[in-house]
Protein backbone atom coordinates (compact mmCIF):
# COMPACT_ATOMS: atom_id res chain seq x y z
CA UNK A 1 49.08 -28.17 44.49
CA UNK A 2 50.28 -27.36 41.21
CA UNK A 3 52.68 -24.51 41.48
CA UNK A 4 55.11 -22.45 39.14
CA UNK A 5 57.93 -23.93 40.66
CA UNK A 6 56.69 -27.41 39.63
CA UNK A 7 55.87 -26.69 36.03
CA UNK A 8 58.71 -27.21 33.50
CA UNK A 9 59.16 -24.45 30.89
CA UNK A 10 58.15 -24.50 27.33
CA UNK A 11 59.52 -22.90 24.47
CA UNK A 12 57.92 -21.60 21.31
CA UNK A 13 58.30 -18.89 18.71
CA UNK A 14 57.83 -15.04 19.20
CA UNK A 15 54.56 -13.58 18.16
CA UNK A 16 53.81 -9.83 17.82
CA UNK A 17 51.62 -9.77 21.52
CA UNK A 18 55.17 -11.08 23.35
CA UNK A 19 56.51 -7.46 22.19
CA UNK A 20 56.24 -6.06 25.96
CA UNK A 21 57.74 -9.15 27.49
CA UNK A 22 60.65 -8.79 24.47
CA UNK A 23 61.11 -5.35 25.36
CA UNK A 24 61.87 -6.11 29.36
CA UNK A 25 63.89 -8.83 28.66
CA UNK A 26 65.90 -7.10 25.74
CA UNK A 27 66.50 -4.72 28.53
CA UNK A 28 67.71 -7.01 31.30
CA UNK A 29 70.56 -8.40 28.83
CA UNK A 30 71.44 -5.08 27.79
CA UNK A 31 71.96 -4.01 31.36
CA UNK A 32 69.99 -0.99 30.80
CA UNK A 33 71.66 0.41 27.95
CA UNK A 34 68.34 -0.21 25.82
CA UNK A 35 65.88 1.98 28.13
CA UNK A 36 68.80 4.35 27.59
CA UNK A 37 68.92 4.00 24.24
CA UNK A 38 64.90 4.01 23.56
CA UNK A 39 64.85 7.65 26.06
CA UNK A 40 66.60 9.29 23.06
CA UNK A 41 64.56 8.13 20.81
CA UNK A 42 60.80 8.54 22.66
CA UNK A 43 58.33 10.58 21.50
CA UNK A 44 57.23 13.49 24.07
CA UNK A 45 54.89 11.59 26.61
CA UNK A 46 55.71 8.06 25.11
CA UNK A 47 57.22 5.23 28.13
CA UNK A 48 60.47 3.40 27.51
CA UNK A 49 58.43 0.46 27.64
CA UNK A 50 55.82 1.49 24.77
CA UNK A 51 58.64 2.52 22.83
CA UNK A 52 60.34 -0.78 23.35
CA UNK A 53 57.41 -3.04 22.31
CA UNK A 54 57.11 -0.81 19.33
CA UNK A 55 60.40 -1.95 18.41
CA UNK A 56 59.99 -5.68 18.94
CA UNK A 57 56.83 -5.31 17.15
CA UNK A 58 58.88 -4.37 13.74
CA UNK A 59 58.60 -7.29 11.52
CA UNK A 60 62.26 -6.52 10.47
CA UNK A 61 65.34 -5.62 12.05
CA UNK A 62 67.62 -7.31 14.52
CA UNK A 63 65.44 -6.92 17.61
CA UNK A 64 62.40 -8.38 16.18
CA UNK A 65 59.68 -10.80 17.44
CA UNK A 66 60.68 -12.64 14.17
CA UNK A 67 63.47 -13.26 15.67
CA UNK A 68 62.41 -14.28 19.02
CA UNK A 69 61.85 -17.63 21.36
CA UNK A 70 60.27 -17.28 24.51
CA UNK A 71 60.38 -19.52 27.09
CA UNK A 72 56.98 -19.98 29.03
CA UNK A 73 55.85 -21.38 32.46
CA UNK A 74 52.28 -22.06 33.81
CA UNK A 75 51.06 -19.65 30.82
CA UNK A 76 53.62 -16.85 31.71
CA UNK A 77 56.57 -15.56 29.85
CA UNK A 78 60.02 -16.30 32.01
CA UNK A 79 62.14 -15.62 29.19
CA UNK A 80 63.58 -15.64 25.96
CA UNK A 81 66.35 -15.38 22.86
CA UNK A 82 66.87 -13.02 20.26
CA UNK A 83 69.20 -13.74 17.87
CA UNK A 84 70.00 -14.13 13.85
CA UNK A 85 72.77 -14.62 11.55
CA UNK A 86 75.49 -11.86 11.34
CA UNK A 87 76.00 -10.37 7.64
CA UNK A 88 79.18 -11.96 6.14
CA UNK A 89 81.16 -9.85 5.11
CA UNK A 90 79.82 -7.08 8.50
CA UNK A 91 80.34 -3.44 7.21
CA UNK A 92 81.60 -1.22 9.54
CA UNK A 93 81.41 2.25 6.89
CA UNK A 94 78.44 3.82 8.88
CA UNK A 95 80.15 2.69 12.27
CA UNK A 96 80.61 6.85 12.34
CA UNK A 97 76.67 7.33 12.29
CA UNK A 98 75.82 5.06 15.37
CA UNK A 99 75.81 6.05 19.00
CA UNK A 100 79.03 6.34 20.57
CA UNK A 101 77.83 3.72 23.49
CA UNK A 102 76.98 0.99 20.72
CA UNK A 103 80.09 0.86 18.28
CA UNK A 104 82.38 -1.08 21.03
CA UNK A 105 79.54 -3.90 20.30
CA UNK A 106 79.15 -2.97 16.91
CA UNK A 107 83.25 -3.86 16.09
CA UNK A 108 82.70 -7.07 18.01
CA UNK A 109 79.85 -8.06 16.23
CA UNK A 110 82.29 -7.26 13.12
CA UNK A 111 85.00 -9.62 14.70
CA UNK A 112 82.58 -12.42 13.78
CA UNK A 113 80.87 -12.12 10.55
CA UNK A 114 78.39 -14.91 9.44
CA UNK A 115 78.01 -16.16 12.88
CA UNK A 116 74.67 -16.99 14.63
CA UNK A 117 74.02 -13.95 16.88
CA UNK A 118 72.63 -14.36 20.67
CA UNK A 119 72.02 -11.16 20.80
CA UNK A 120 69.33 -11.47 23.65
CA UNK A 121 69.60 -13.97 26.63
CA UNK A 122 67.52 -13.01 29.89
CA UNK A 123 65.07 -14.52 32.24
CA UNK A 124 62.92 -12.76 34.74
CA UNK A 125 64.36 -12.85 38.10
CA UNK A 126 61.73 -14.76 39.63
CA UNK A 127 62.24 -17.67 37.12
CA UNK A 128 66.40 -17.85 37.59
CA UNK A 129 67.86 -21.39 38.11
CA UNK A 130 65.96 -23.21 36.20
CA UNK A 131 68.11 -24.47 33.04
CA UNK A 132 66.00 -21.77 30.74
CA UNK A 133 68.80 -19.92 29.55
CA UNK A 134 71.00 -23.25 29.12
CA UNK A 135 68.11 -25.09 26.75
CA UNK A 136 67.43 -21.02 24.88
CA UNK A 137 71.40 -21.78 24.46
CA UNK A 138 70.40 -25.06 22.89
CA UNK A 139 67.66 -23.62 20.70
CA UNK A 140 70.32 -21.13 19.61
CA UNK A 141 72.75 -23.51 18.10
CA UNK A 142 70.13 -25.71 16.33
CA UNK A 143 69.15 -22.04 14.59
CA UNK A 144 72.59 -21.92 13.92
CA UNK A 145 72.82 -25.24 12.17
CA UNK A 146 70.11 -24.61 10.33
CA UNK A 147 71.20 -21.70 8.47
CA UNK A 148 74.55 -23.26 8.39
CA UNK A 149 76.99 -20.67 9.69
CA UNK A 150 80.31 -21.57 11.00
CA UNK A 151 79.77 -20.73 14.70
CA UNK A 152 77.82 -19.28 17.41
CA UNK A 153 78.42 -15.50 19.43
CA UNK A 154 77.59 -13.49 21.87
CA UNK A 155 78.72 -10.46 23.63
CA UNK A 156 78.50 -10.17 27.85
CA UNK A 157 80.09 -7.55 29.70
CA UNK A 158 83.17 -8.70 31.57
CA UNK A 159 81.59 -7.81 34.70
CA UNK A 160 78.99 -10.02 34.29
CA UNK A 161 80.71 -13.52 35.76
CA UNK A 162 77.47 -14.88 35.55
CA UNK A 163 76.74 -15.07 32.34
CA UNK A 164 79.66 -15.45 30.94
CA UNK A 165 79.87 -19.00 32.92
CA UNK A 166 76.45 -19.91 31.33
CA UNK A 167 77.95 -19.58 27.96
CA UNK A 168 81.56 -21.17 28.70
CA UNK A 169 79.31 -24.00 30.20
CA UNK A 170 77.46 -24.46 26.93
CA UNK A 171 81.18 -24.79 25.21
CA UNK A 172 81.64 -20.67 24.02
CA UNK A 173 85.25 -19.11 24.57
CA UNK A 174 85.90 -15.74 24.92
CA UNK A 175 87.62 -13.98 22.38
CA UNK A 176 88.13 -9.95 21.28
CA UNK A 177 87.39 -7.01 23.75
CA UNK A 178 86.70 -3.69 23.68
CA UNK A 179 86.27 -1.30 26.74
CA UNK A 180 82.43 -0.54 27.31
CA UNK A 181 81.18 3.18 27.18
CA UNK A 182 79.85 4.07 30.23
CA UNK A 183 75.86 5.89 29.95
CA UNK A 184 74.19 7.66 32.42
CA UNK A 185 72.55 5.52 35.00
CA UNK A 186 75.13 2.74 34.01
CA UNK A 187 76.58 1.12 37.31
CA UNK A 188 79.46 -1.04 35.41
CA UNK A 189 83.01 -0.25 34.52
CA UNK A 190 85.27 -2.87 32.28
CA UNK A 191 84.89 -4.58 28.95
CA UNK A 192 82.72 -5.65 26.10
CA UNK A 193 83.96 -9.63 25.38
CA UNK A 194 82.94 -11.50 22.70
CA UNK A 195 82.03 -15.01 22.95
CA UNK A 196 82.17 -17.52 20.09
CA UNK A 197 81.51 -21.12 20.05
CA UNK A 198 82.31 -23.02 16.80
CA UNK A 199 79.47 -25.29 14.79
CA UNK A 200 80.28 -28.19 12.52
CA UNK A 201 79.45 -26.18 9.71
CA UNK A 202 83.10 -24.53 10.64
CA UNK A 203 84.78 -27.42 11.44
């Protein structure tokens, strides 16, 4: 019997109908600062969720299906990346303007301009452990390459030992911190870290 567990993932670009799956996932990484985020933002009536897909739906912006790989299993989304290239120089003049709970990742982002952004890594629990996120990691730096920027980042939360030992596995180090803003209905305490791997375009 063909089962899920016996089906190797397959990866392929984002389309507009993954925006649901993009919005759970984008969720999952951020620890649930996004839902968070998106319940300030809702219109009266309007889910987290349908907000969220609306947003991956955009056709620009950072969170974008555009941007998006999604890893797939017997027909079923188990995960996926999110990421671009960081503007070079990064302005920080409206850093005043953003929510207090973003600009820690905001300045990080700014410690690392040019880069090739992972700004989404997740896989659905029931798909954990096997190698998605390391070969999304993979995808990532080819992206990189391609646009030829000098190095690879991400951001985890220094509570979250877990992922950052996927990422020092895949070769990033971590780098410049700043302490994380707690929101309501957020259960962790500590540090935003930024993670940076270099490419051979920065060699």
């Amino acid at each position: 019997m063909v089962t899920a567990l016996s089906i190797a993932p397959s990866f392929r670009p984002a389309s507009k109908a993954d925006a649901a799956a993009l919005a759970a996932l984008v969720d999952i990484a951020g620890e649930g600062m996004p839902a968070y985020m998106w319940s300030t933002l809702a219109a009266p009536g309007q889910s987290l969720l349908e907000f969220g897909r609306e947003r991956a739906q955009r056709d620009a912006g950072g969170f974008s299906w555009r941007n998006a790989v999604v890893a797939e299993i017997g027909g079923e989304i188990a995960g996926g990346l999110v990421g671009y290239r960081l503007d070079d120089p990064y302005d920080l003049g409206a850093l005043a303007g953003i929510p207090p709970i973003v600009q820690p990742l905001v300045k990080l982002e700014a410690r690392a301009p040019g880069s090739w952004y992972v700004n989404v890594l997740a896989t659905f629990p029931e798909f954990r452990g096997r190698g998605i996120g390391a070969k999304l990691l993979e995808i990532a730096e080819s992206k990189g390459d391609e646009v030829g920027a000098p190095a690879l980042s991400v951001i985890v939360g220094s509570w979250n030992e877990t992922a950052a030992r996927l990422y020092r596995r895949a070769g990033y180090a971590a780098g410049a911190k700043e302490p994380a803003i707690p929101f309501p209905g957020s259960r962790h305490k500590g540090d935003w870290v930024l993670m940076v791997k270099p490419l051979r375009n920065g060699a």
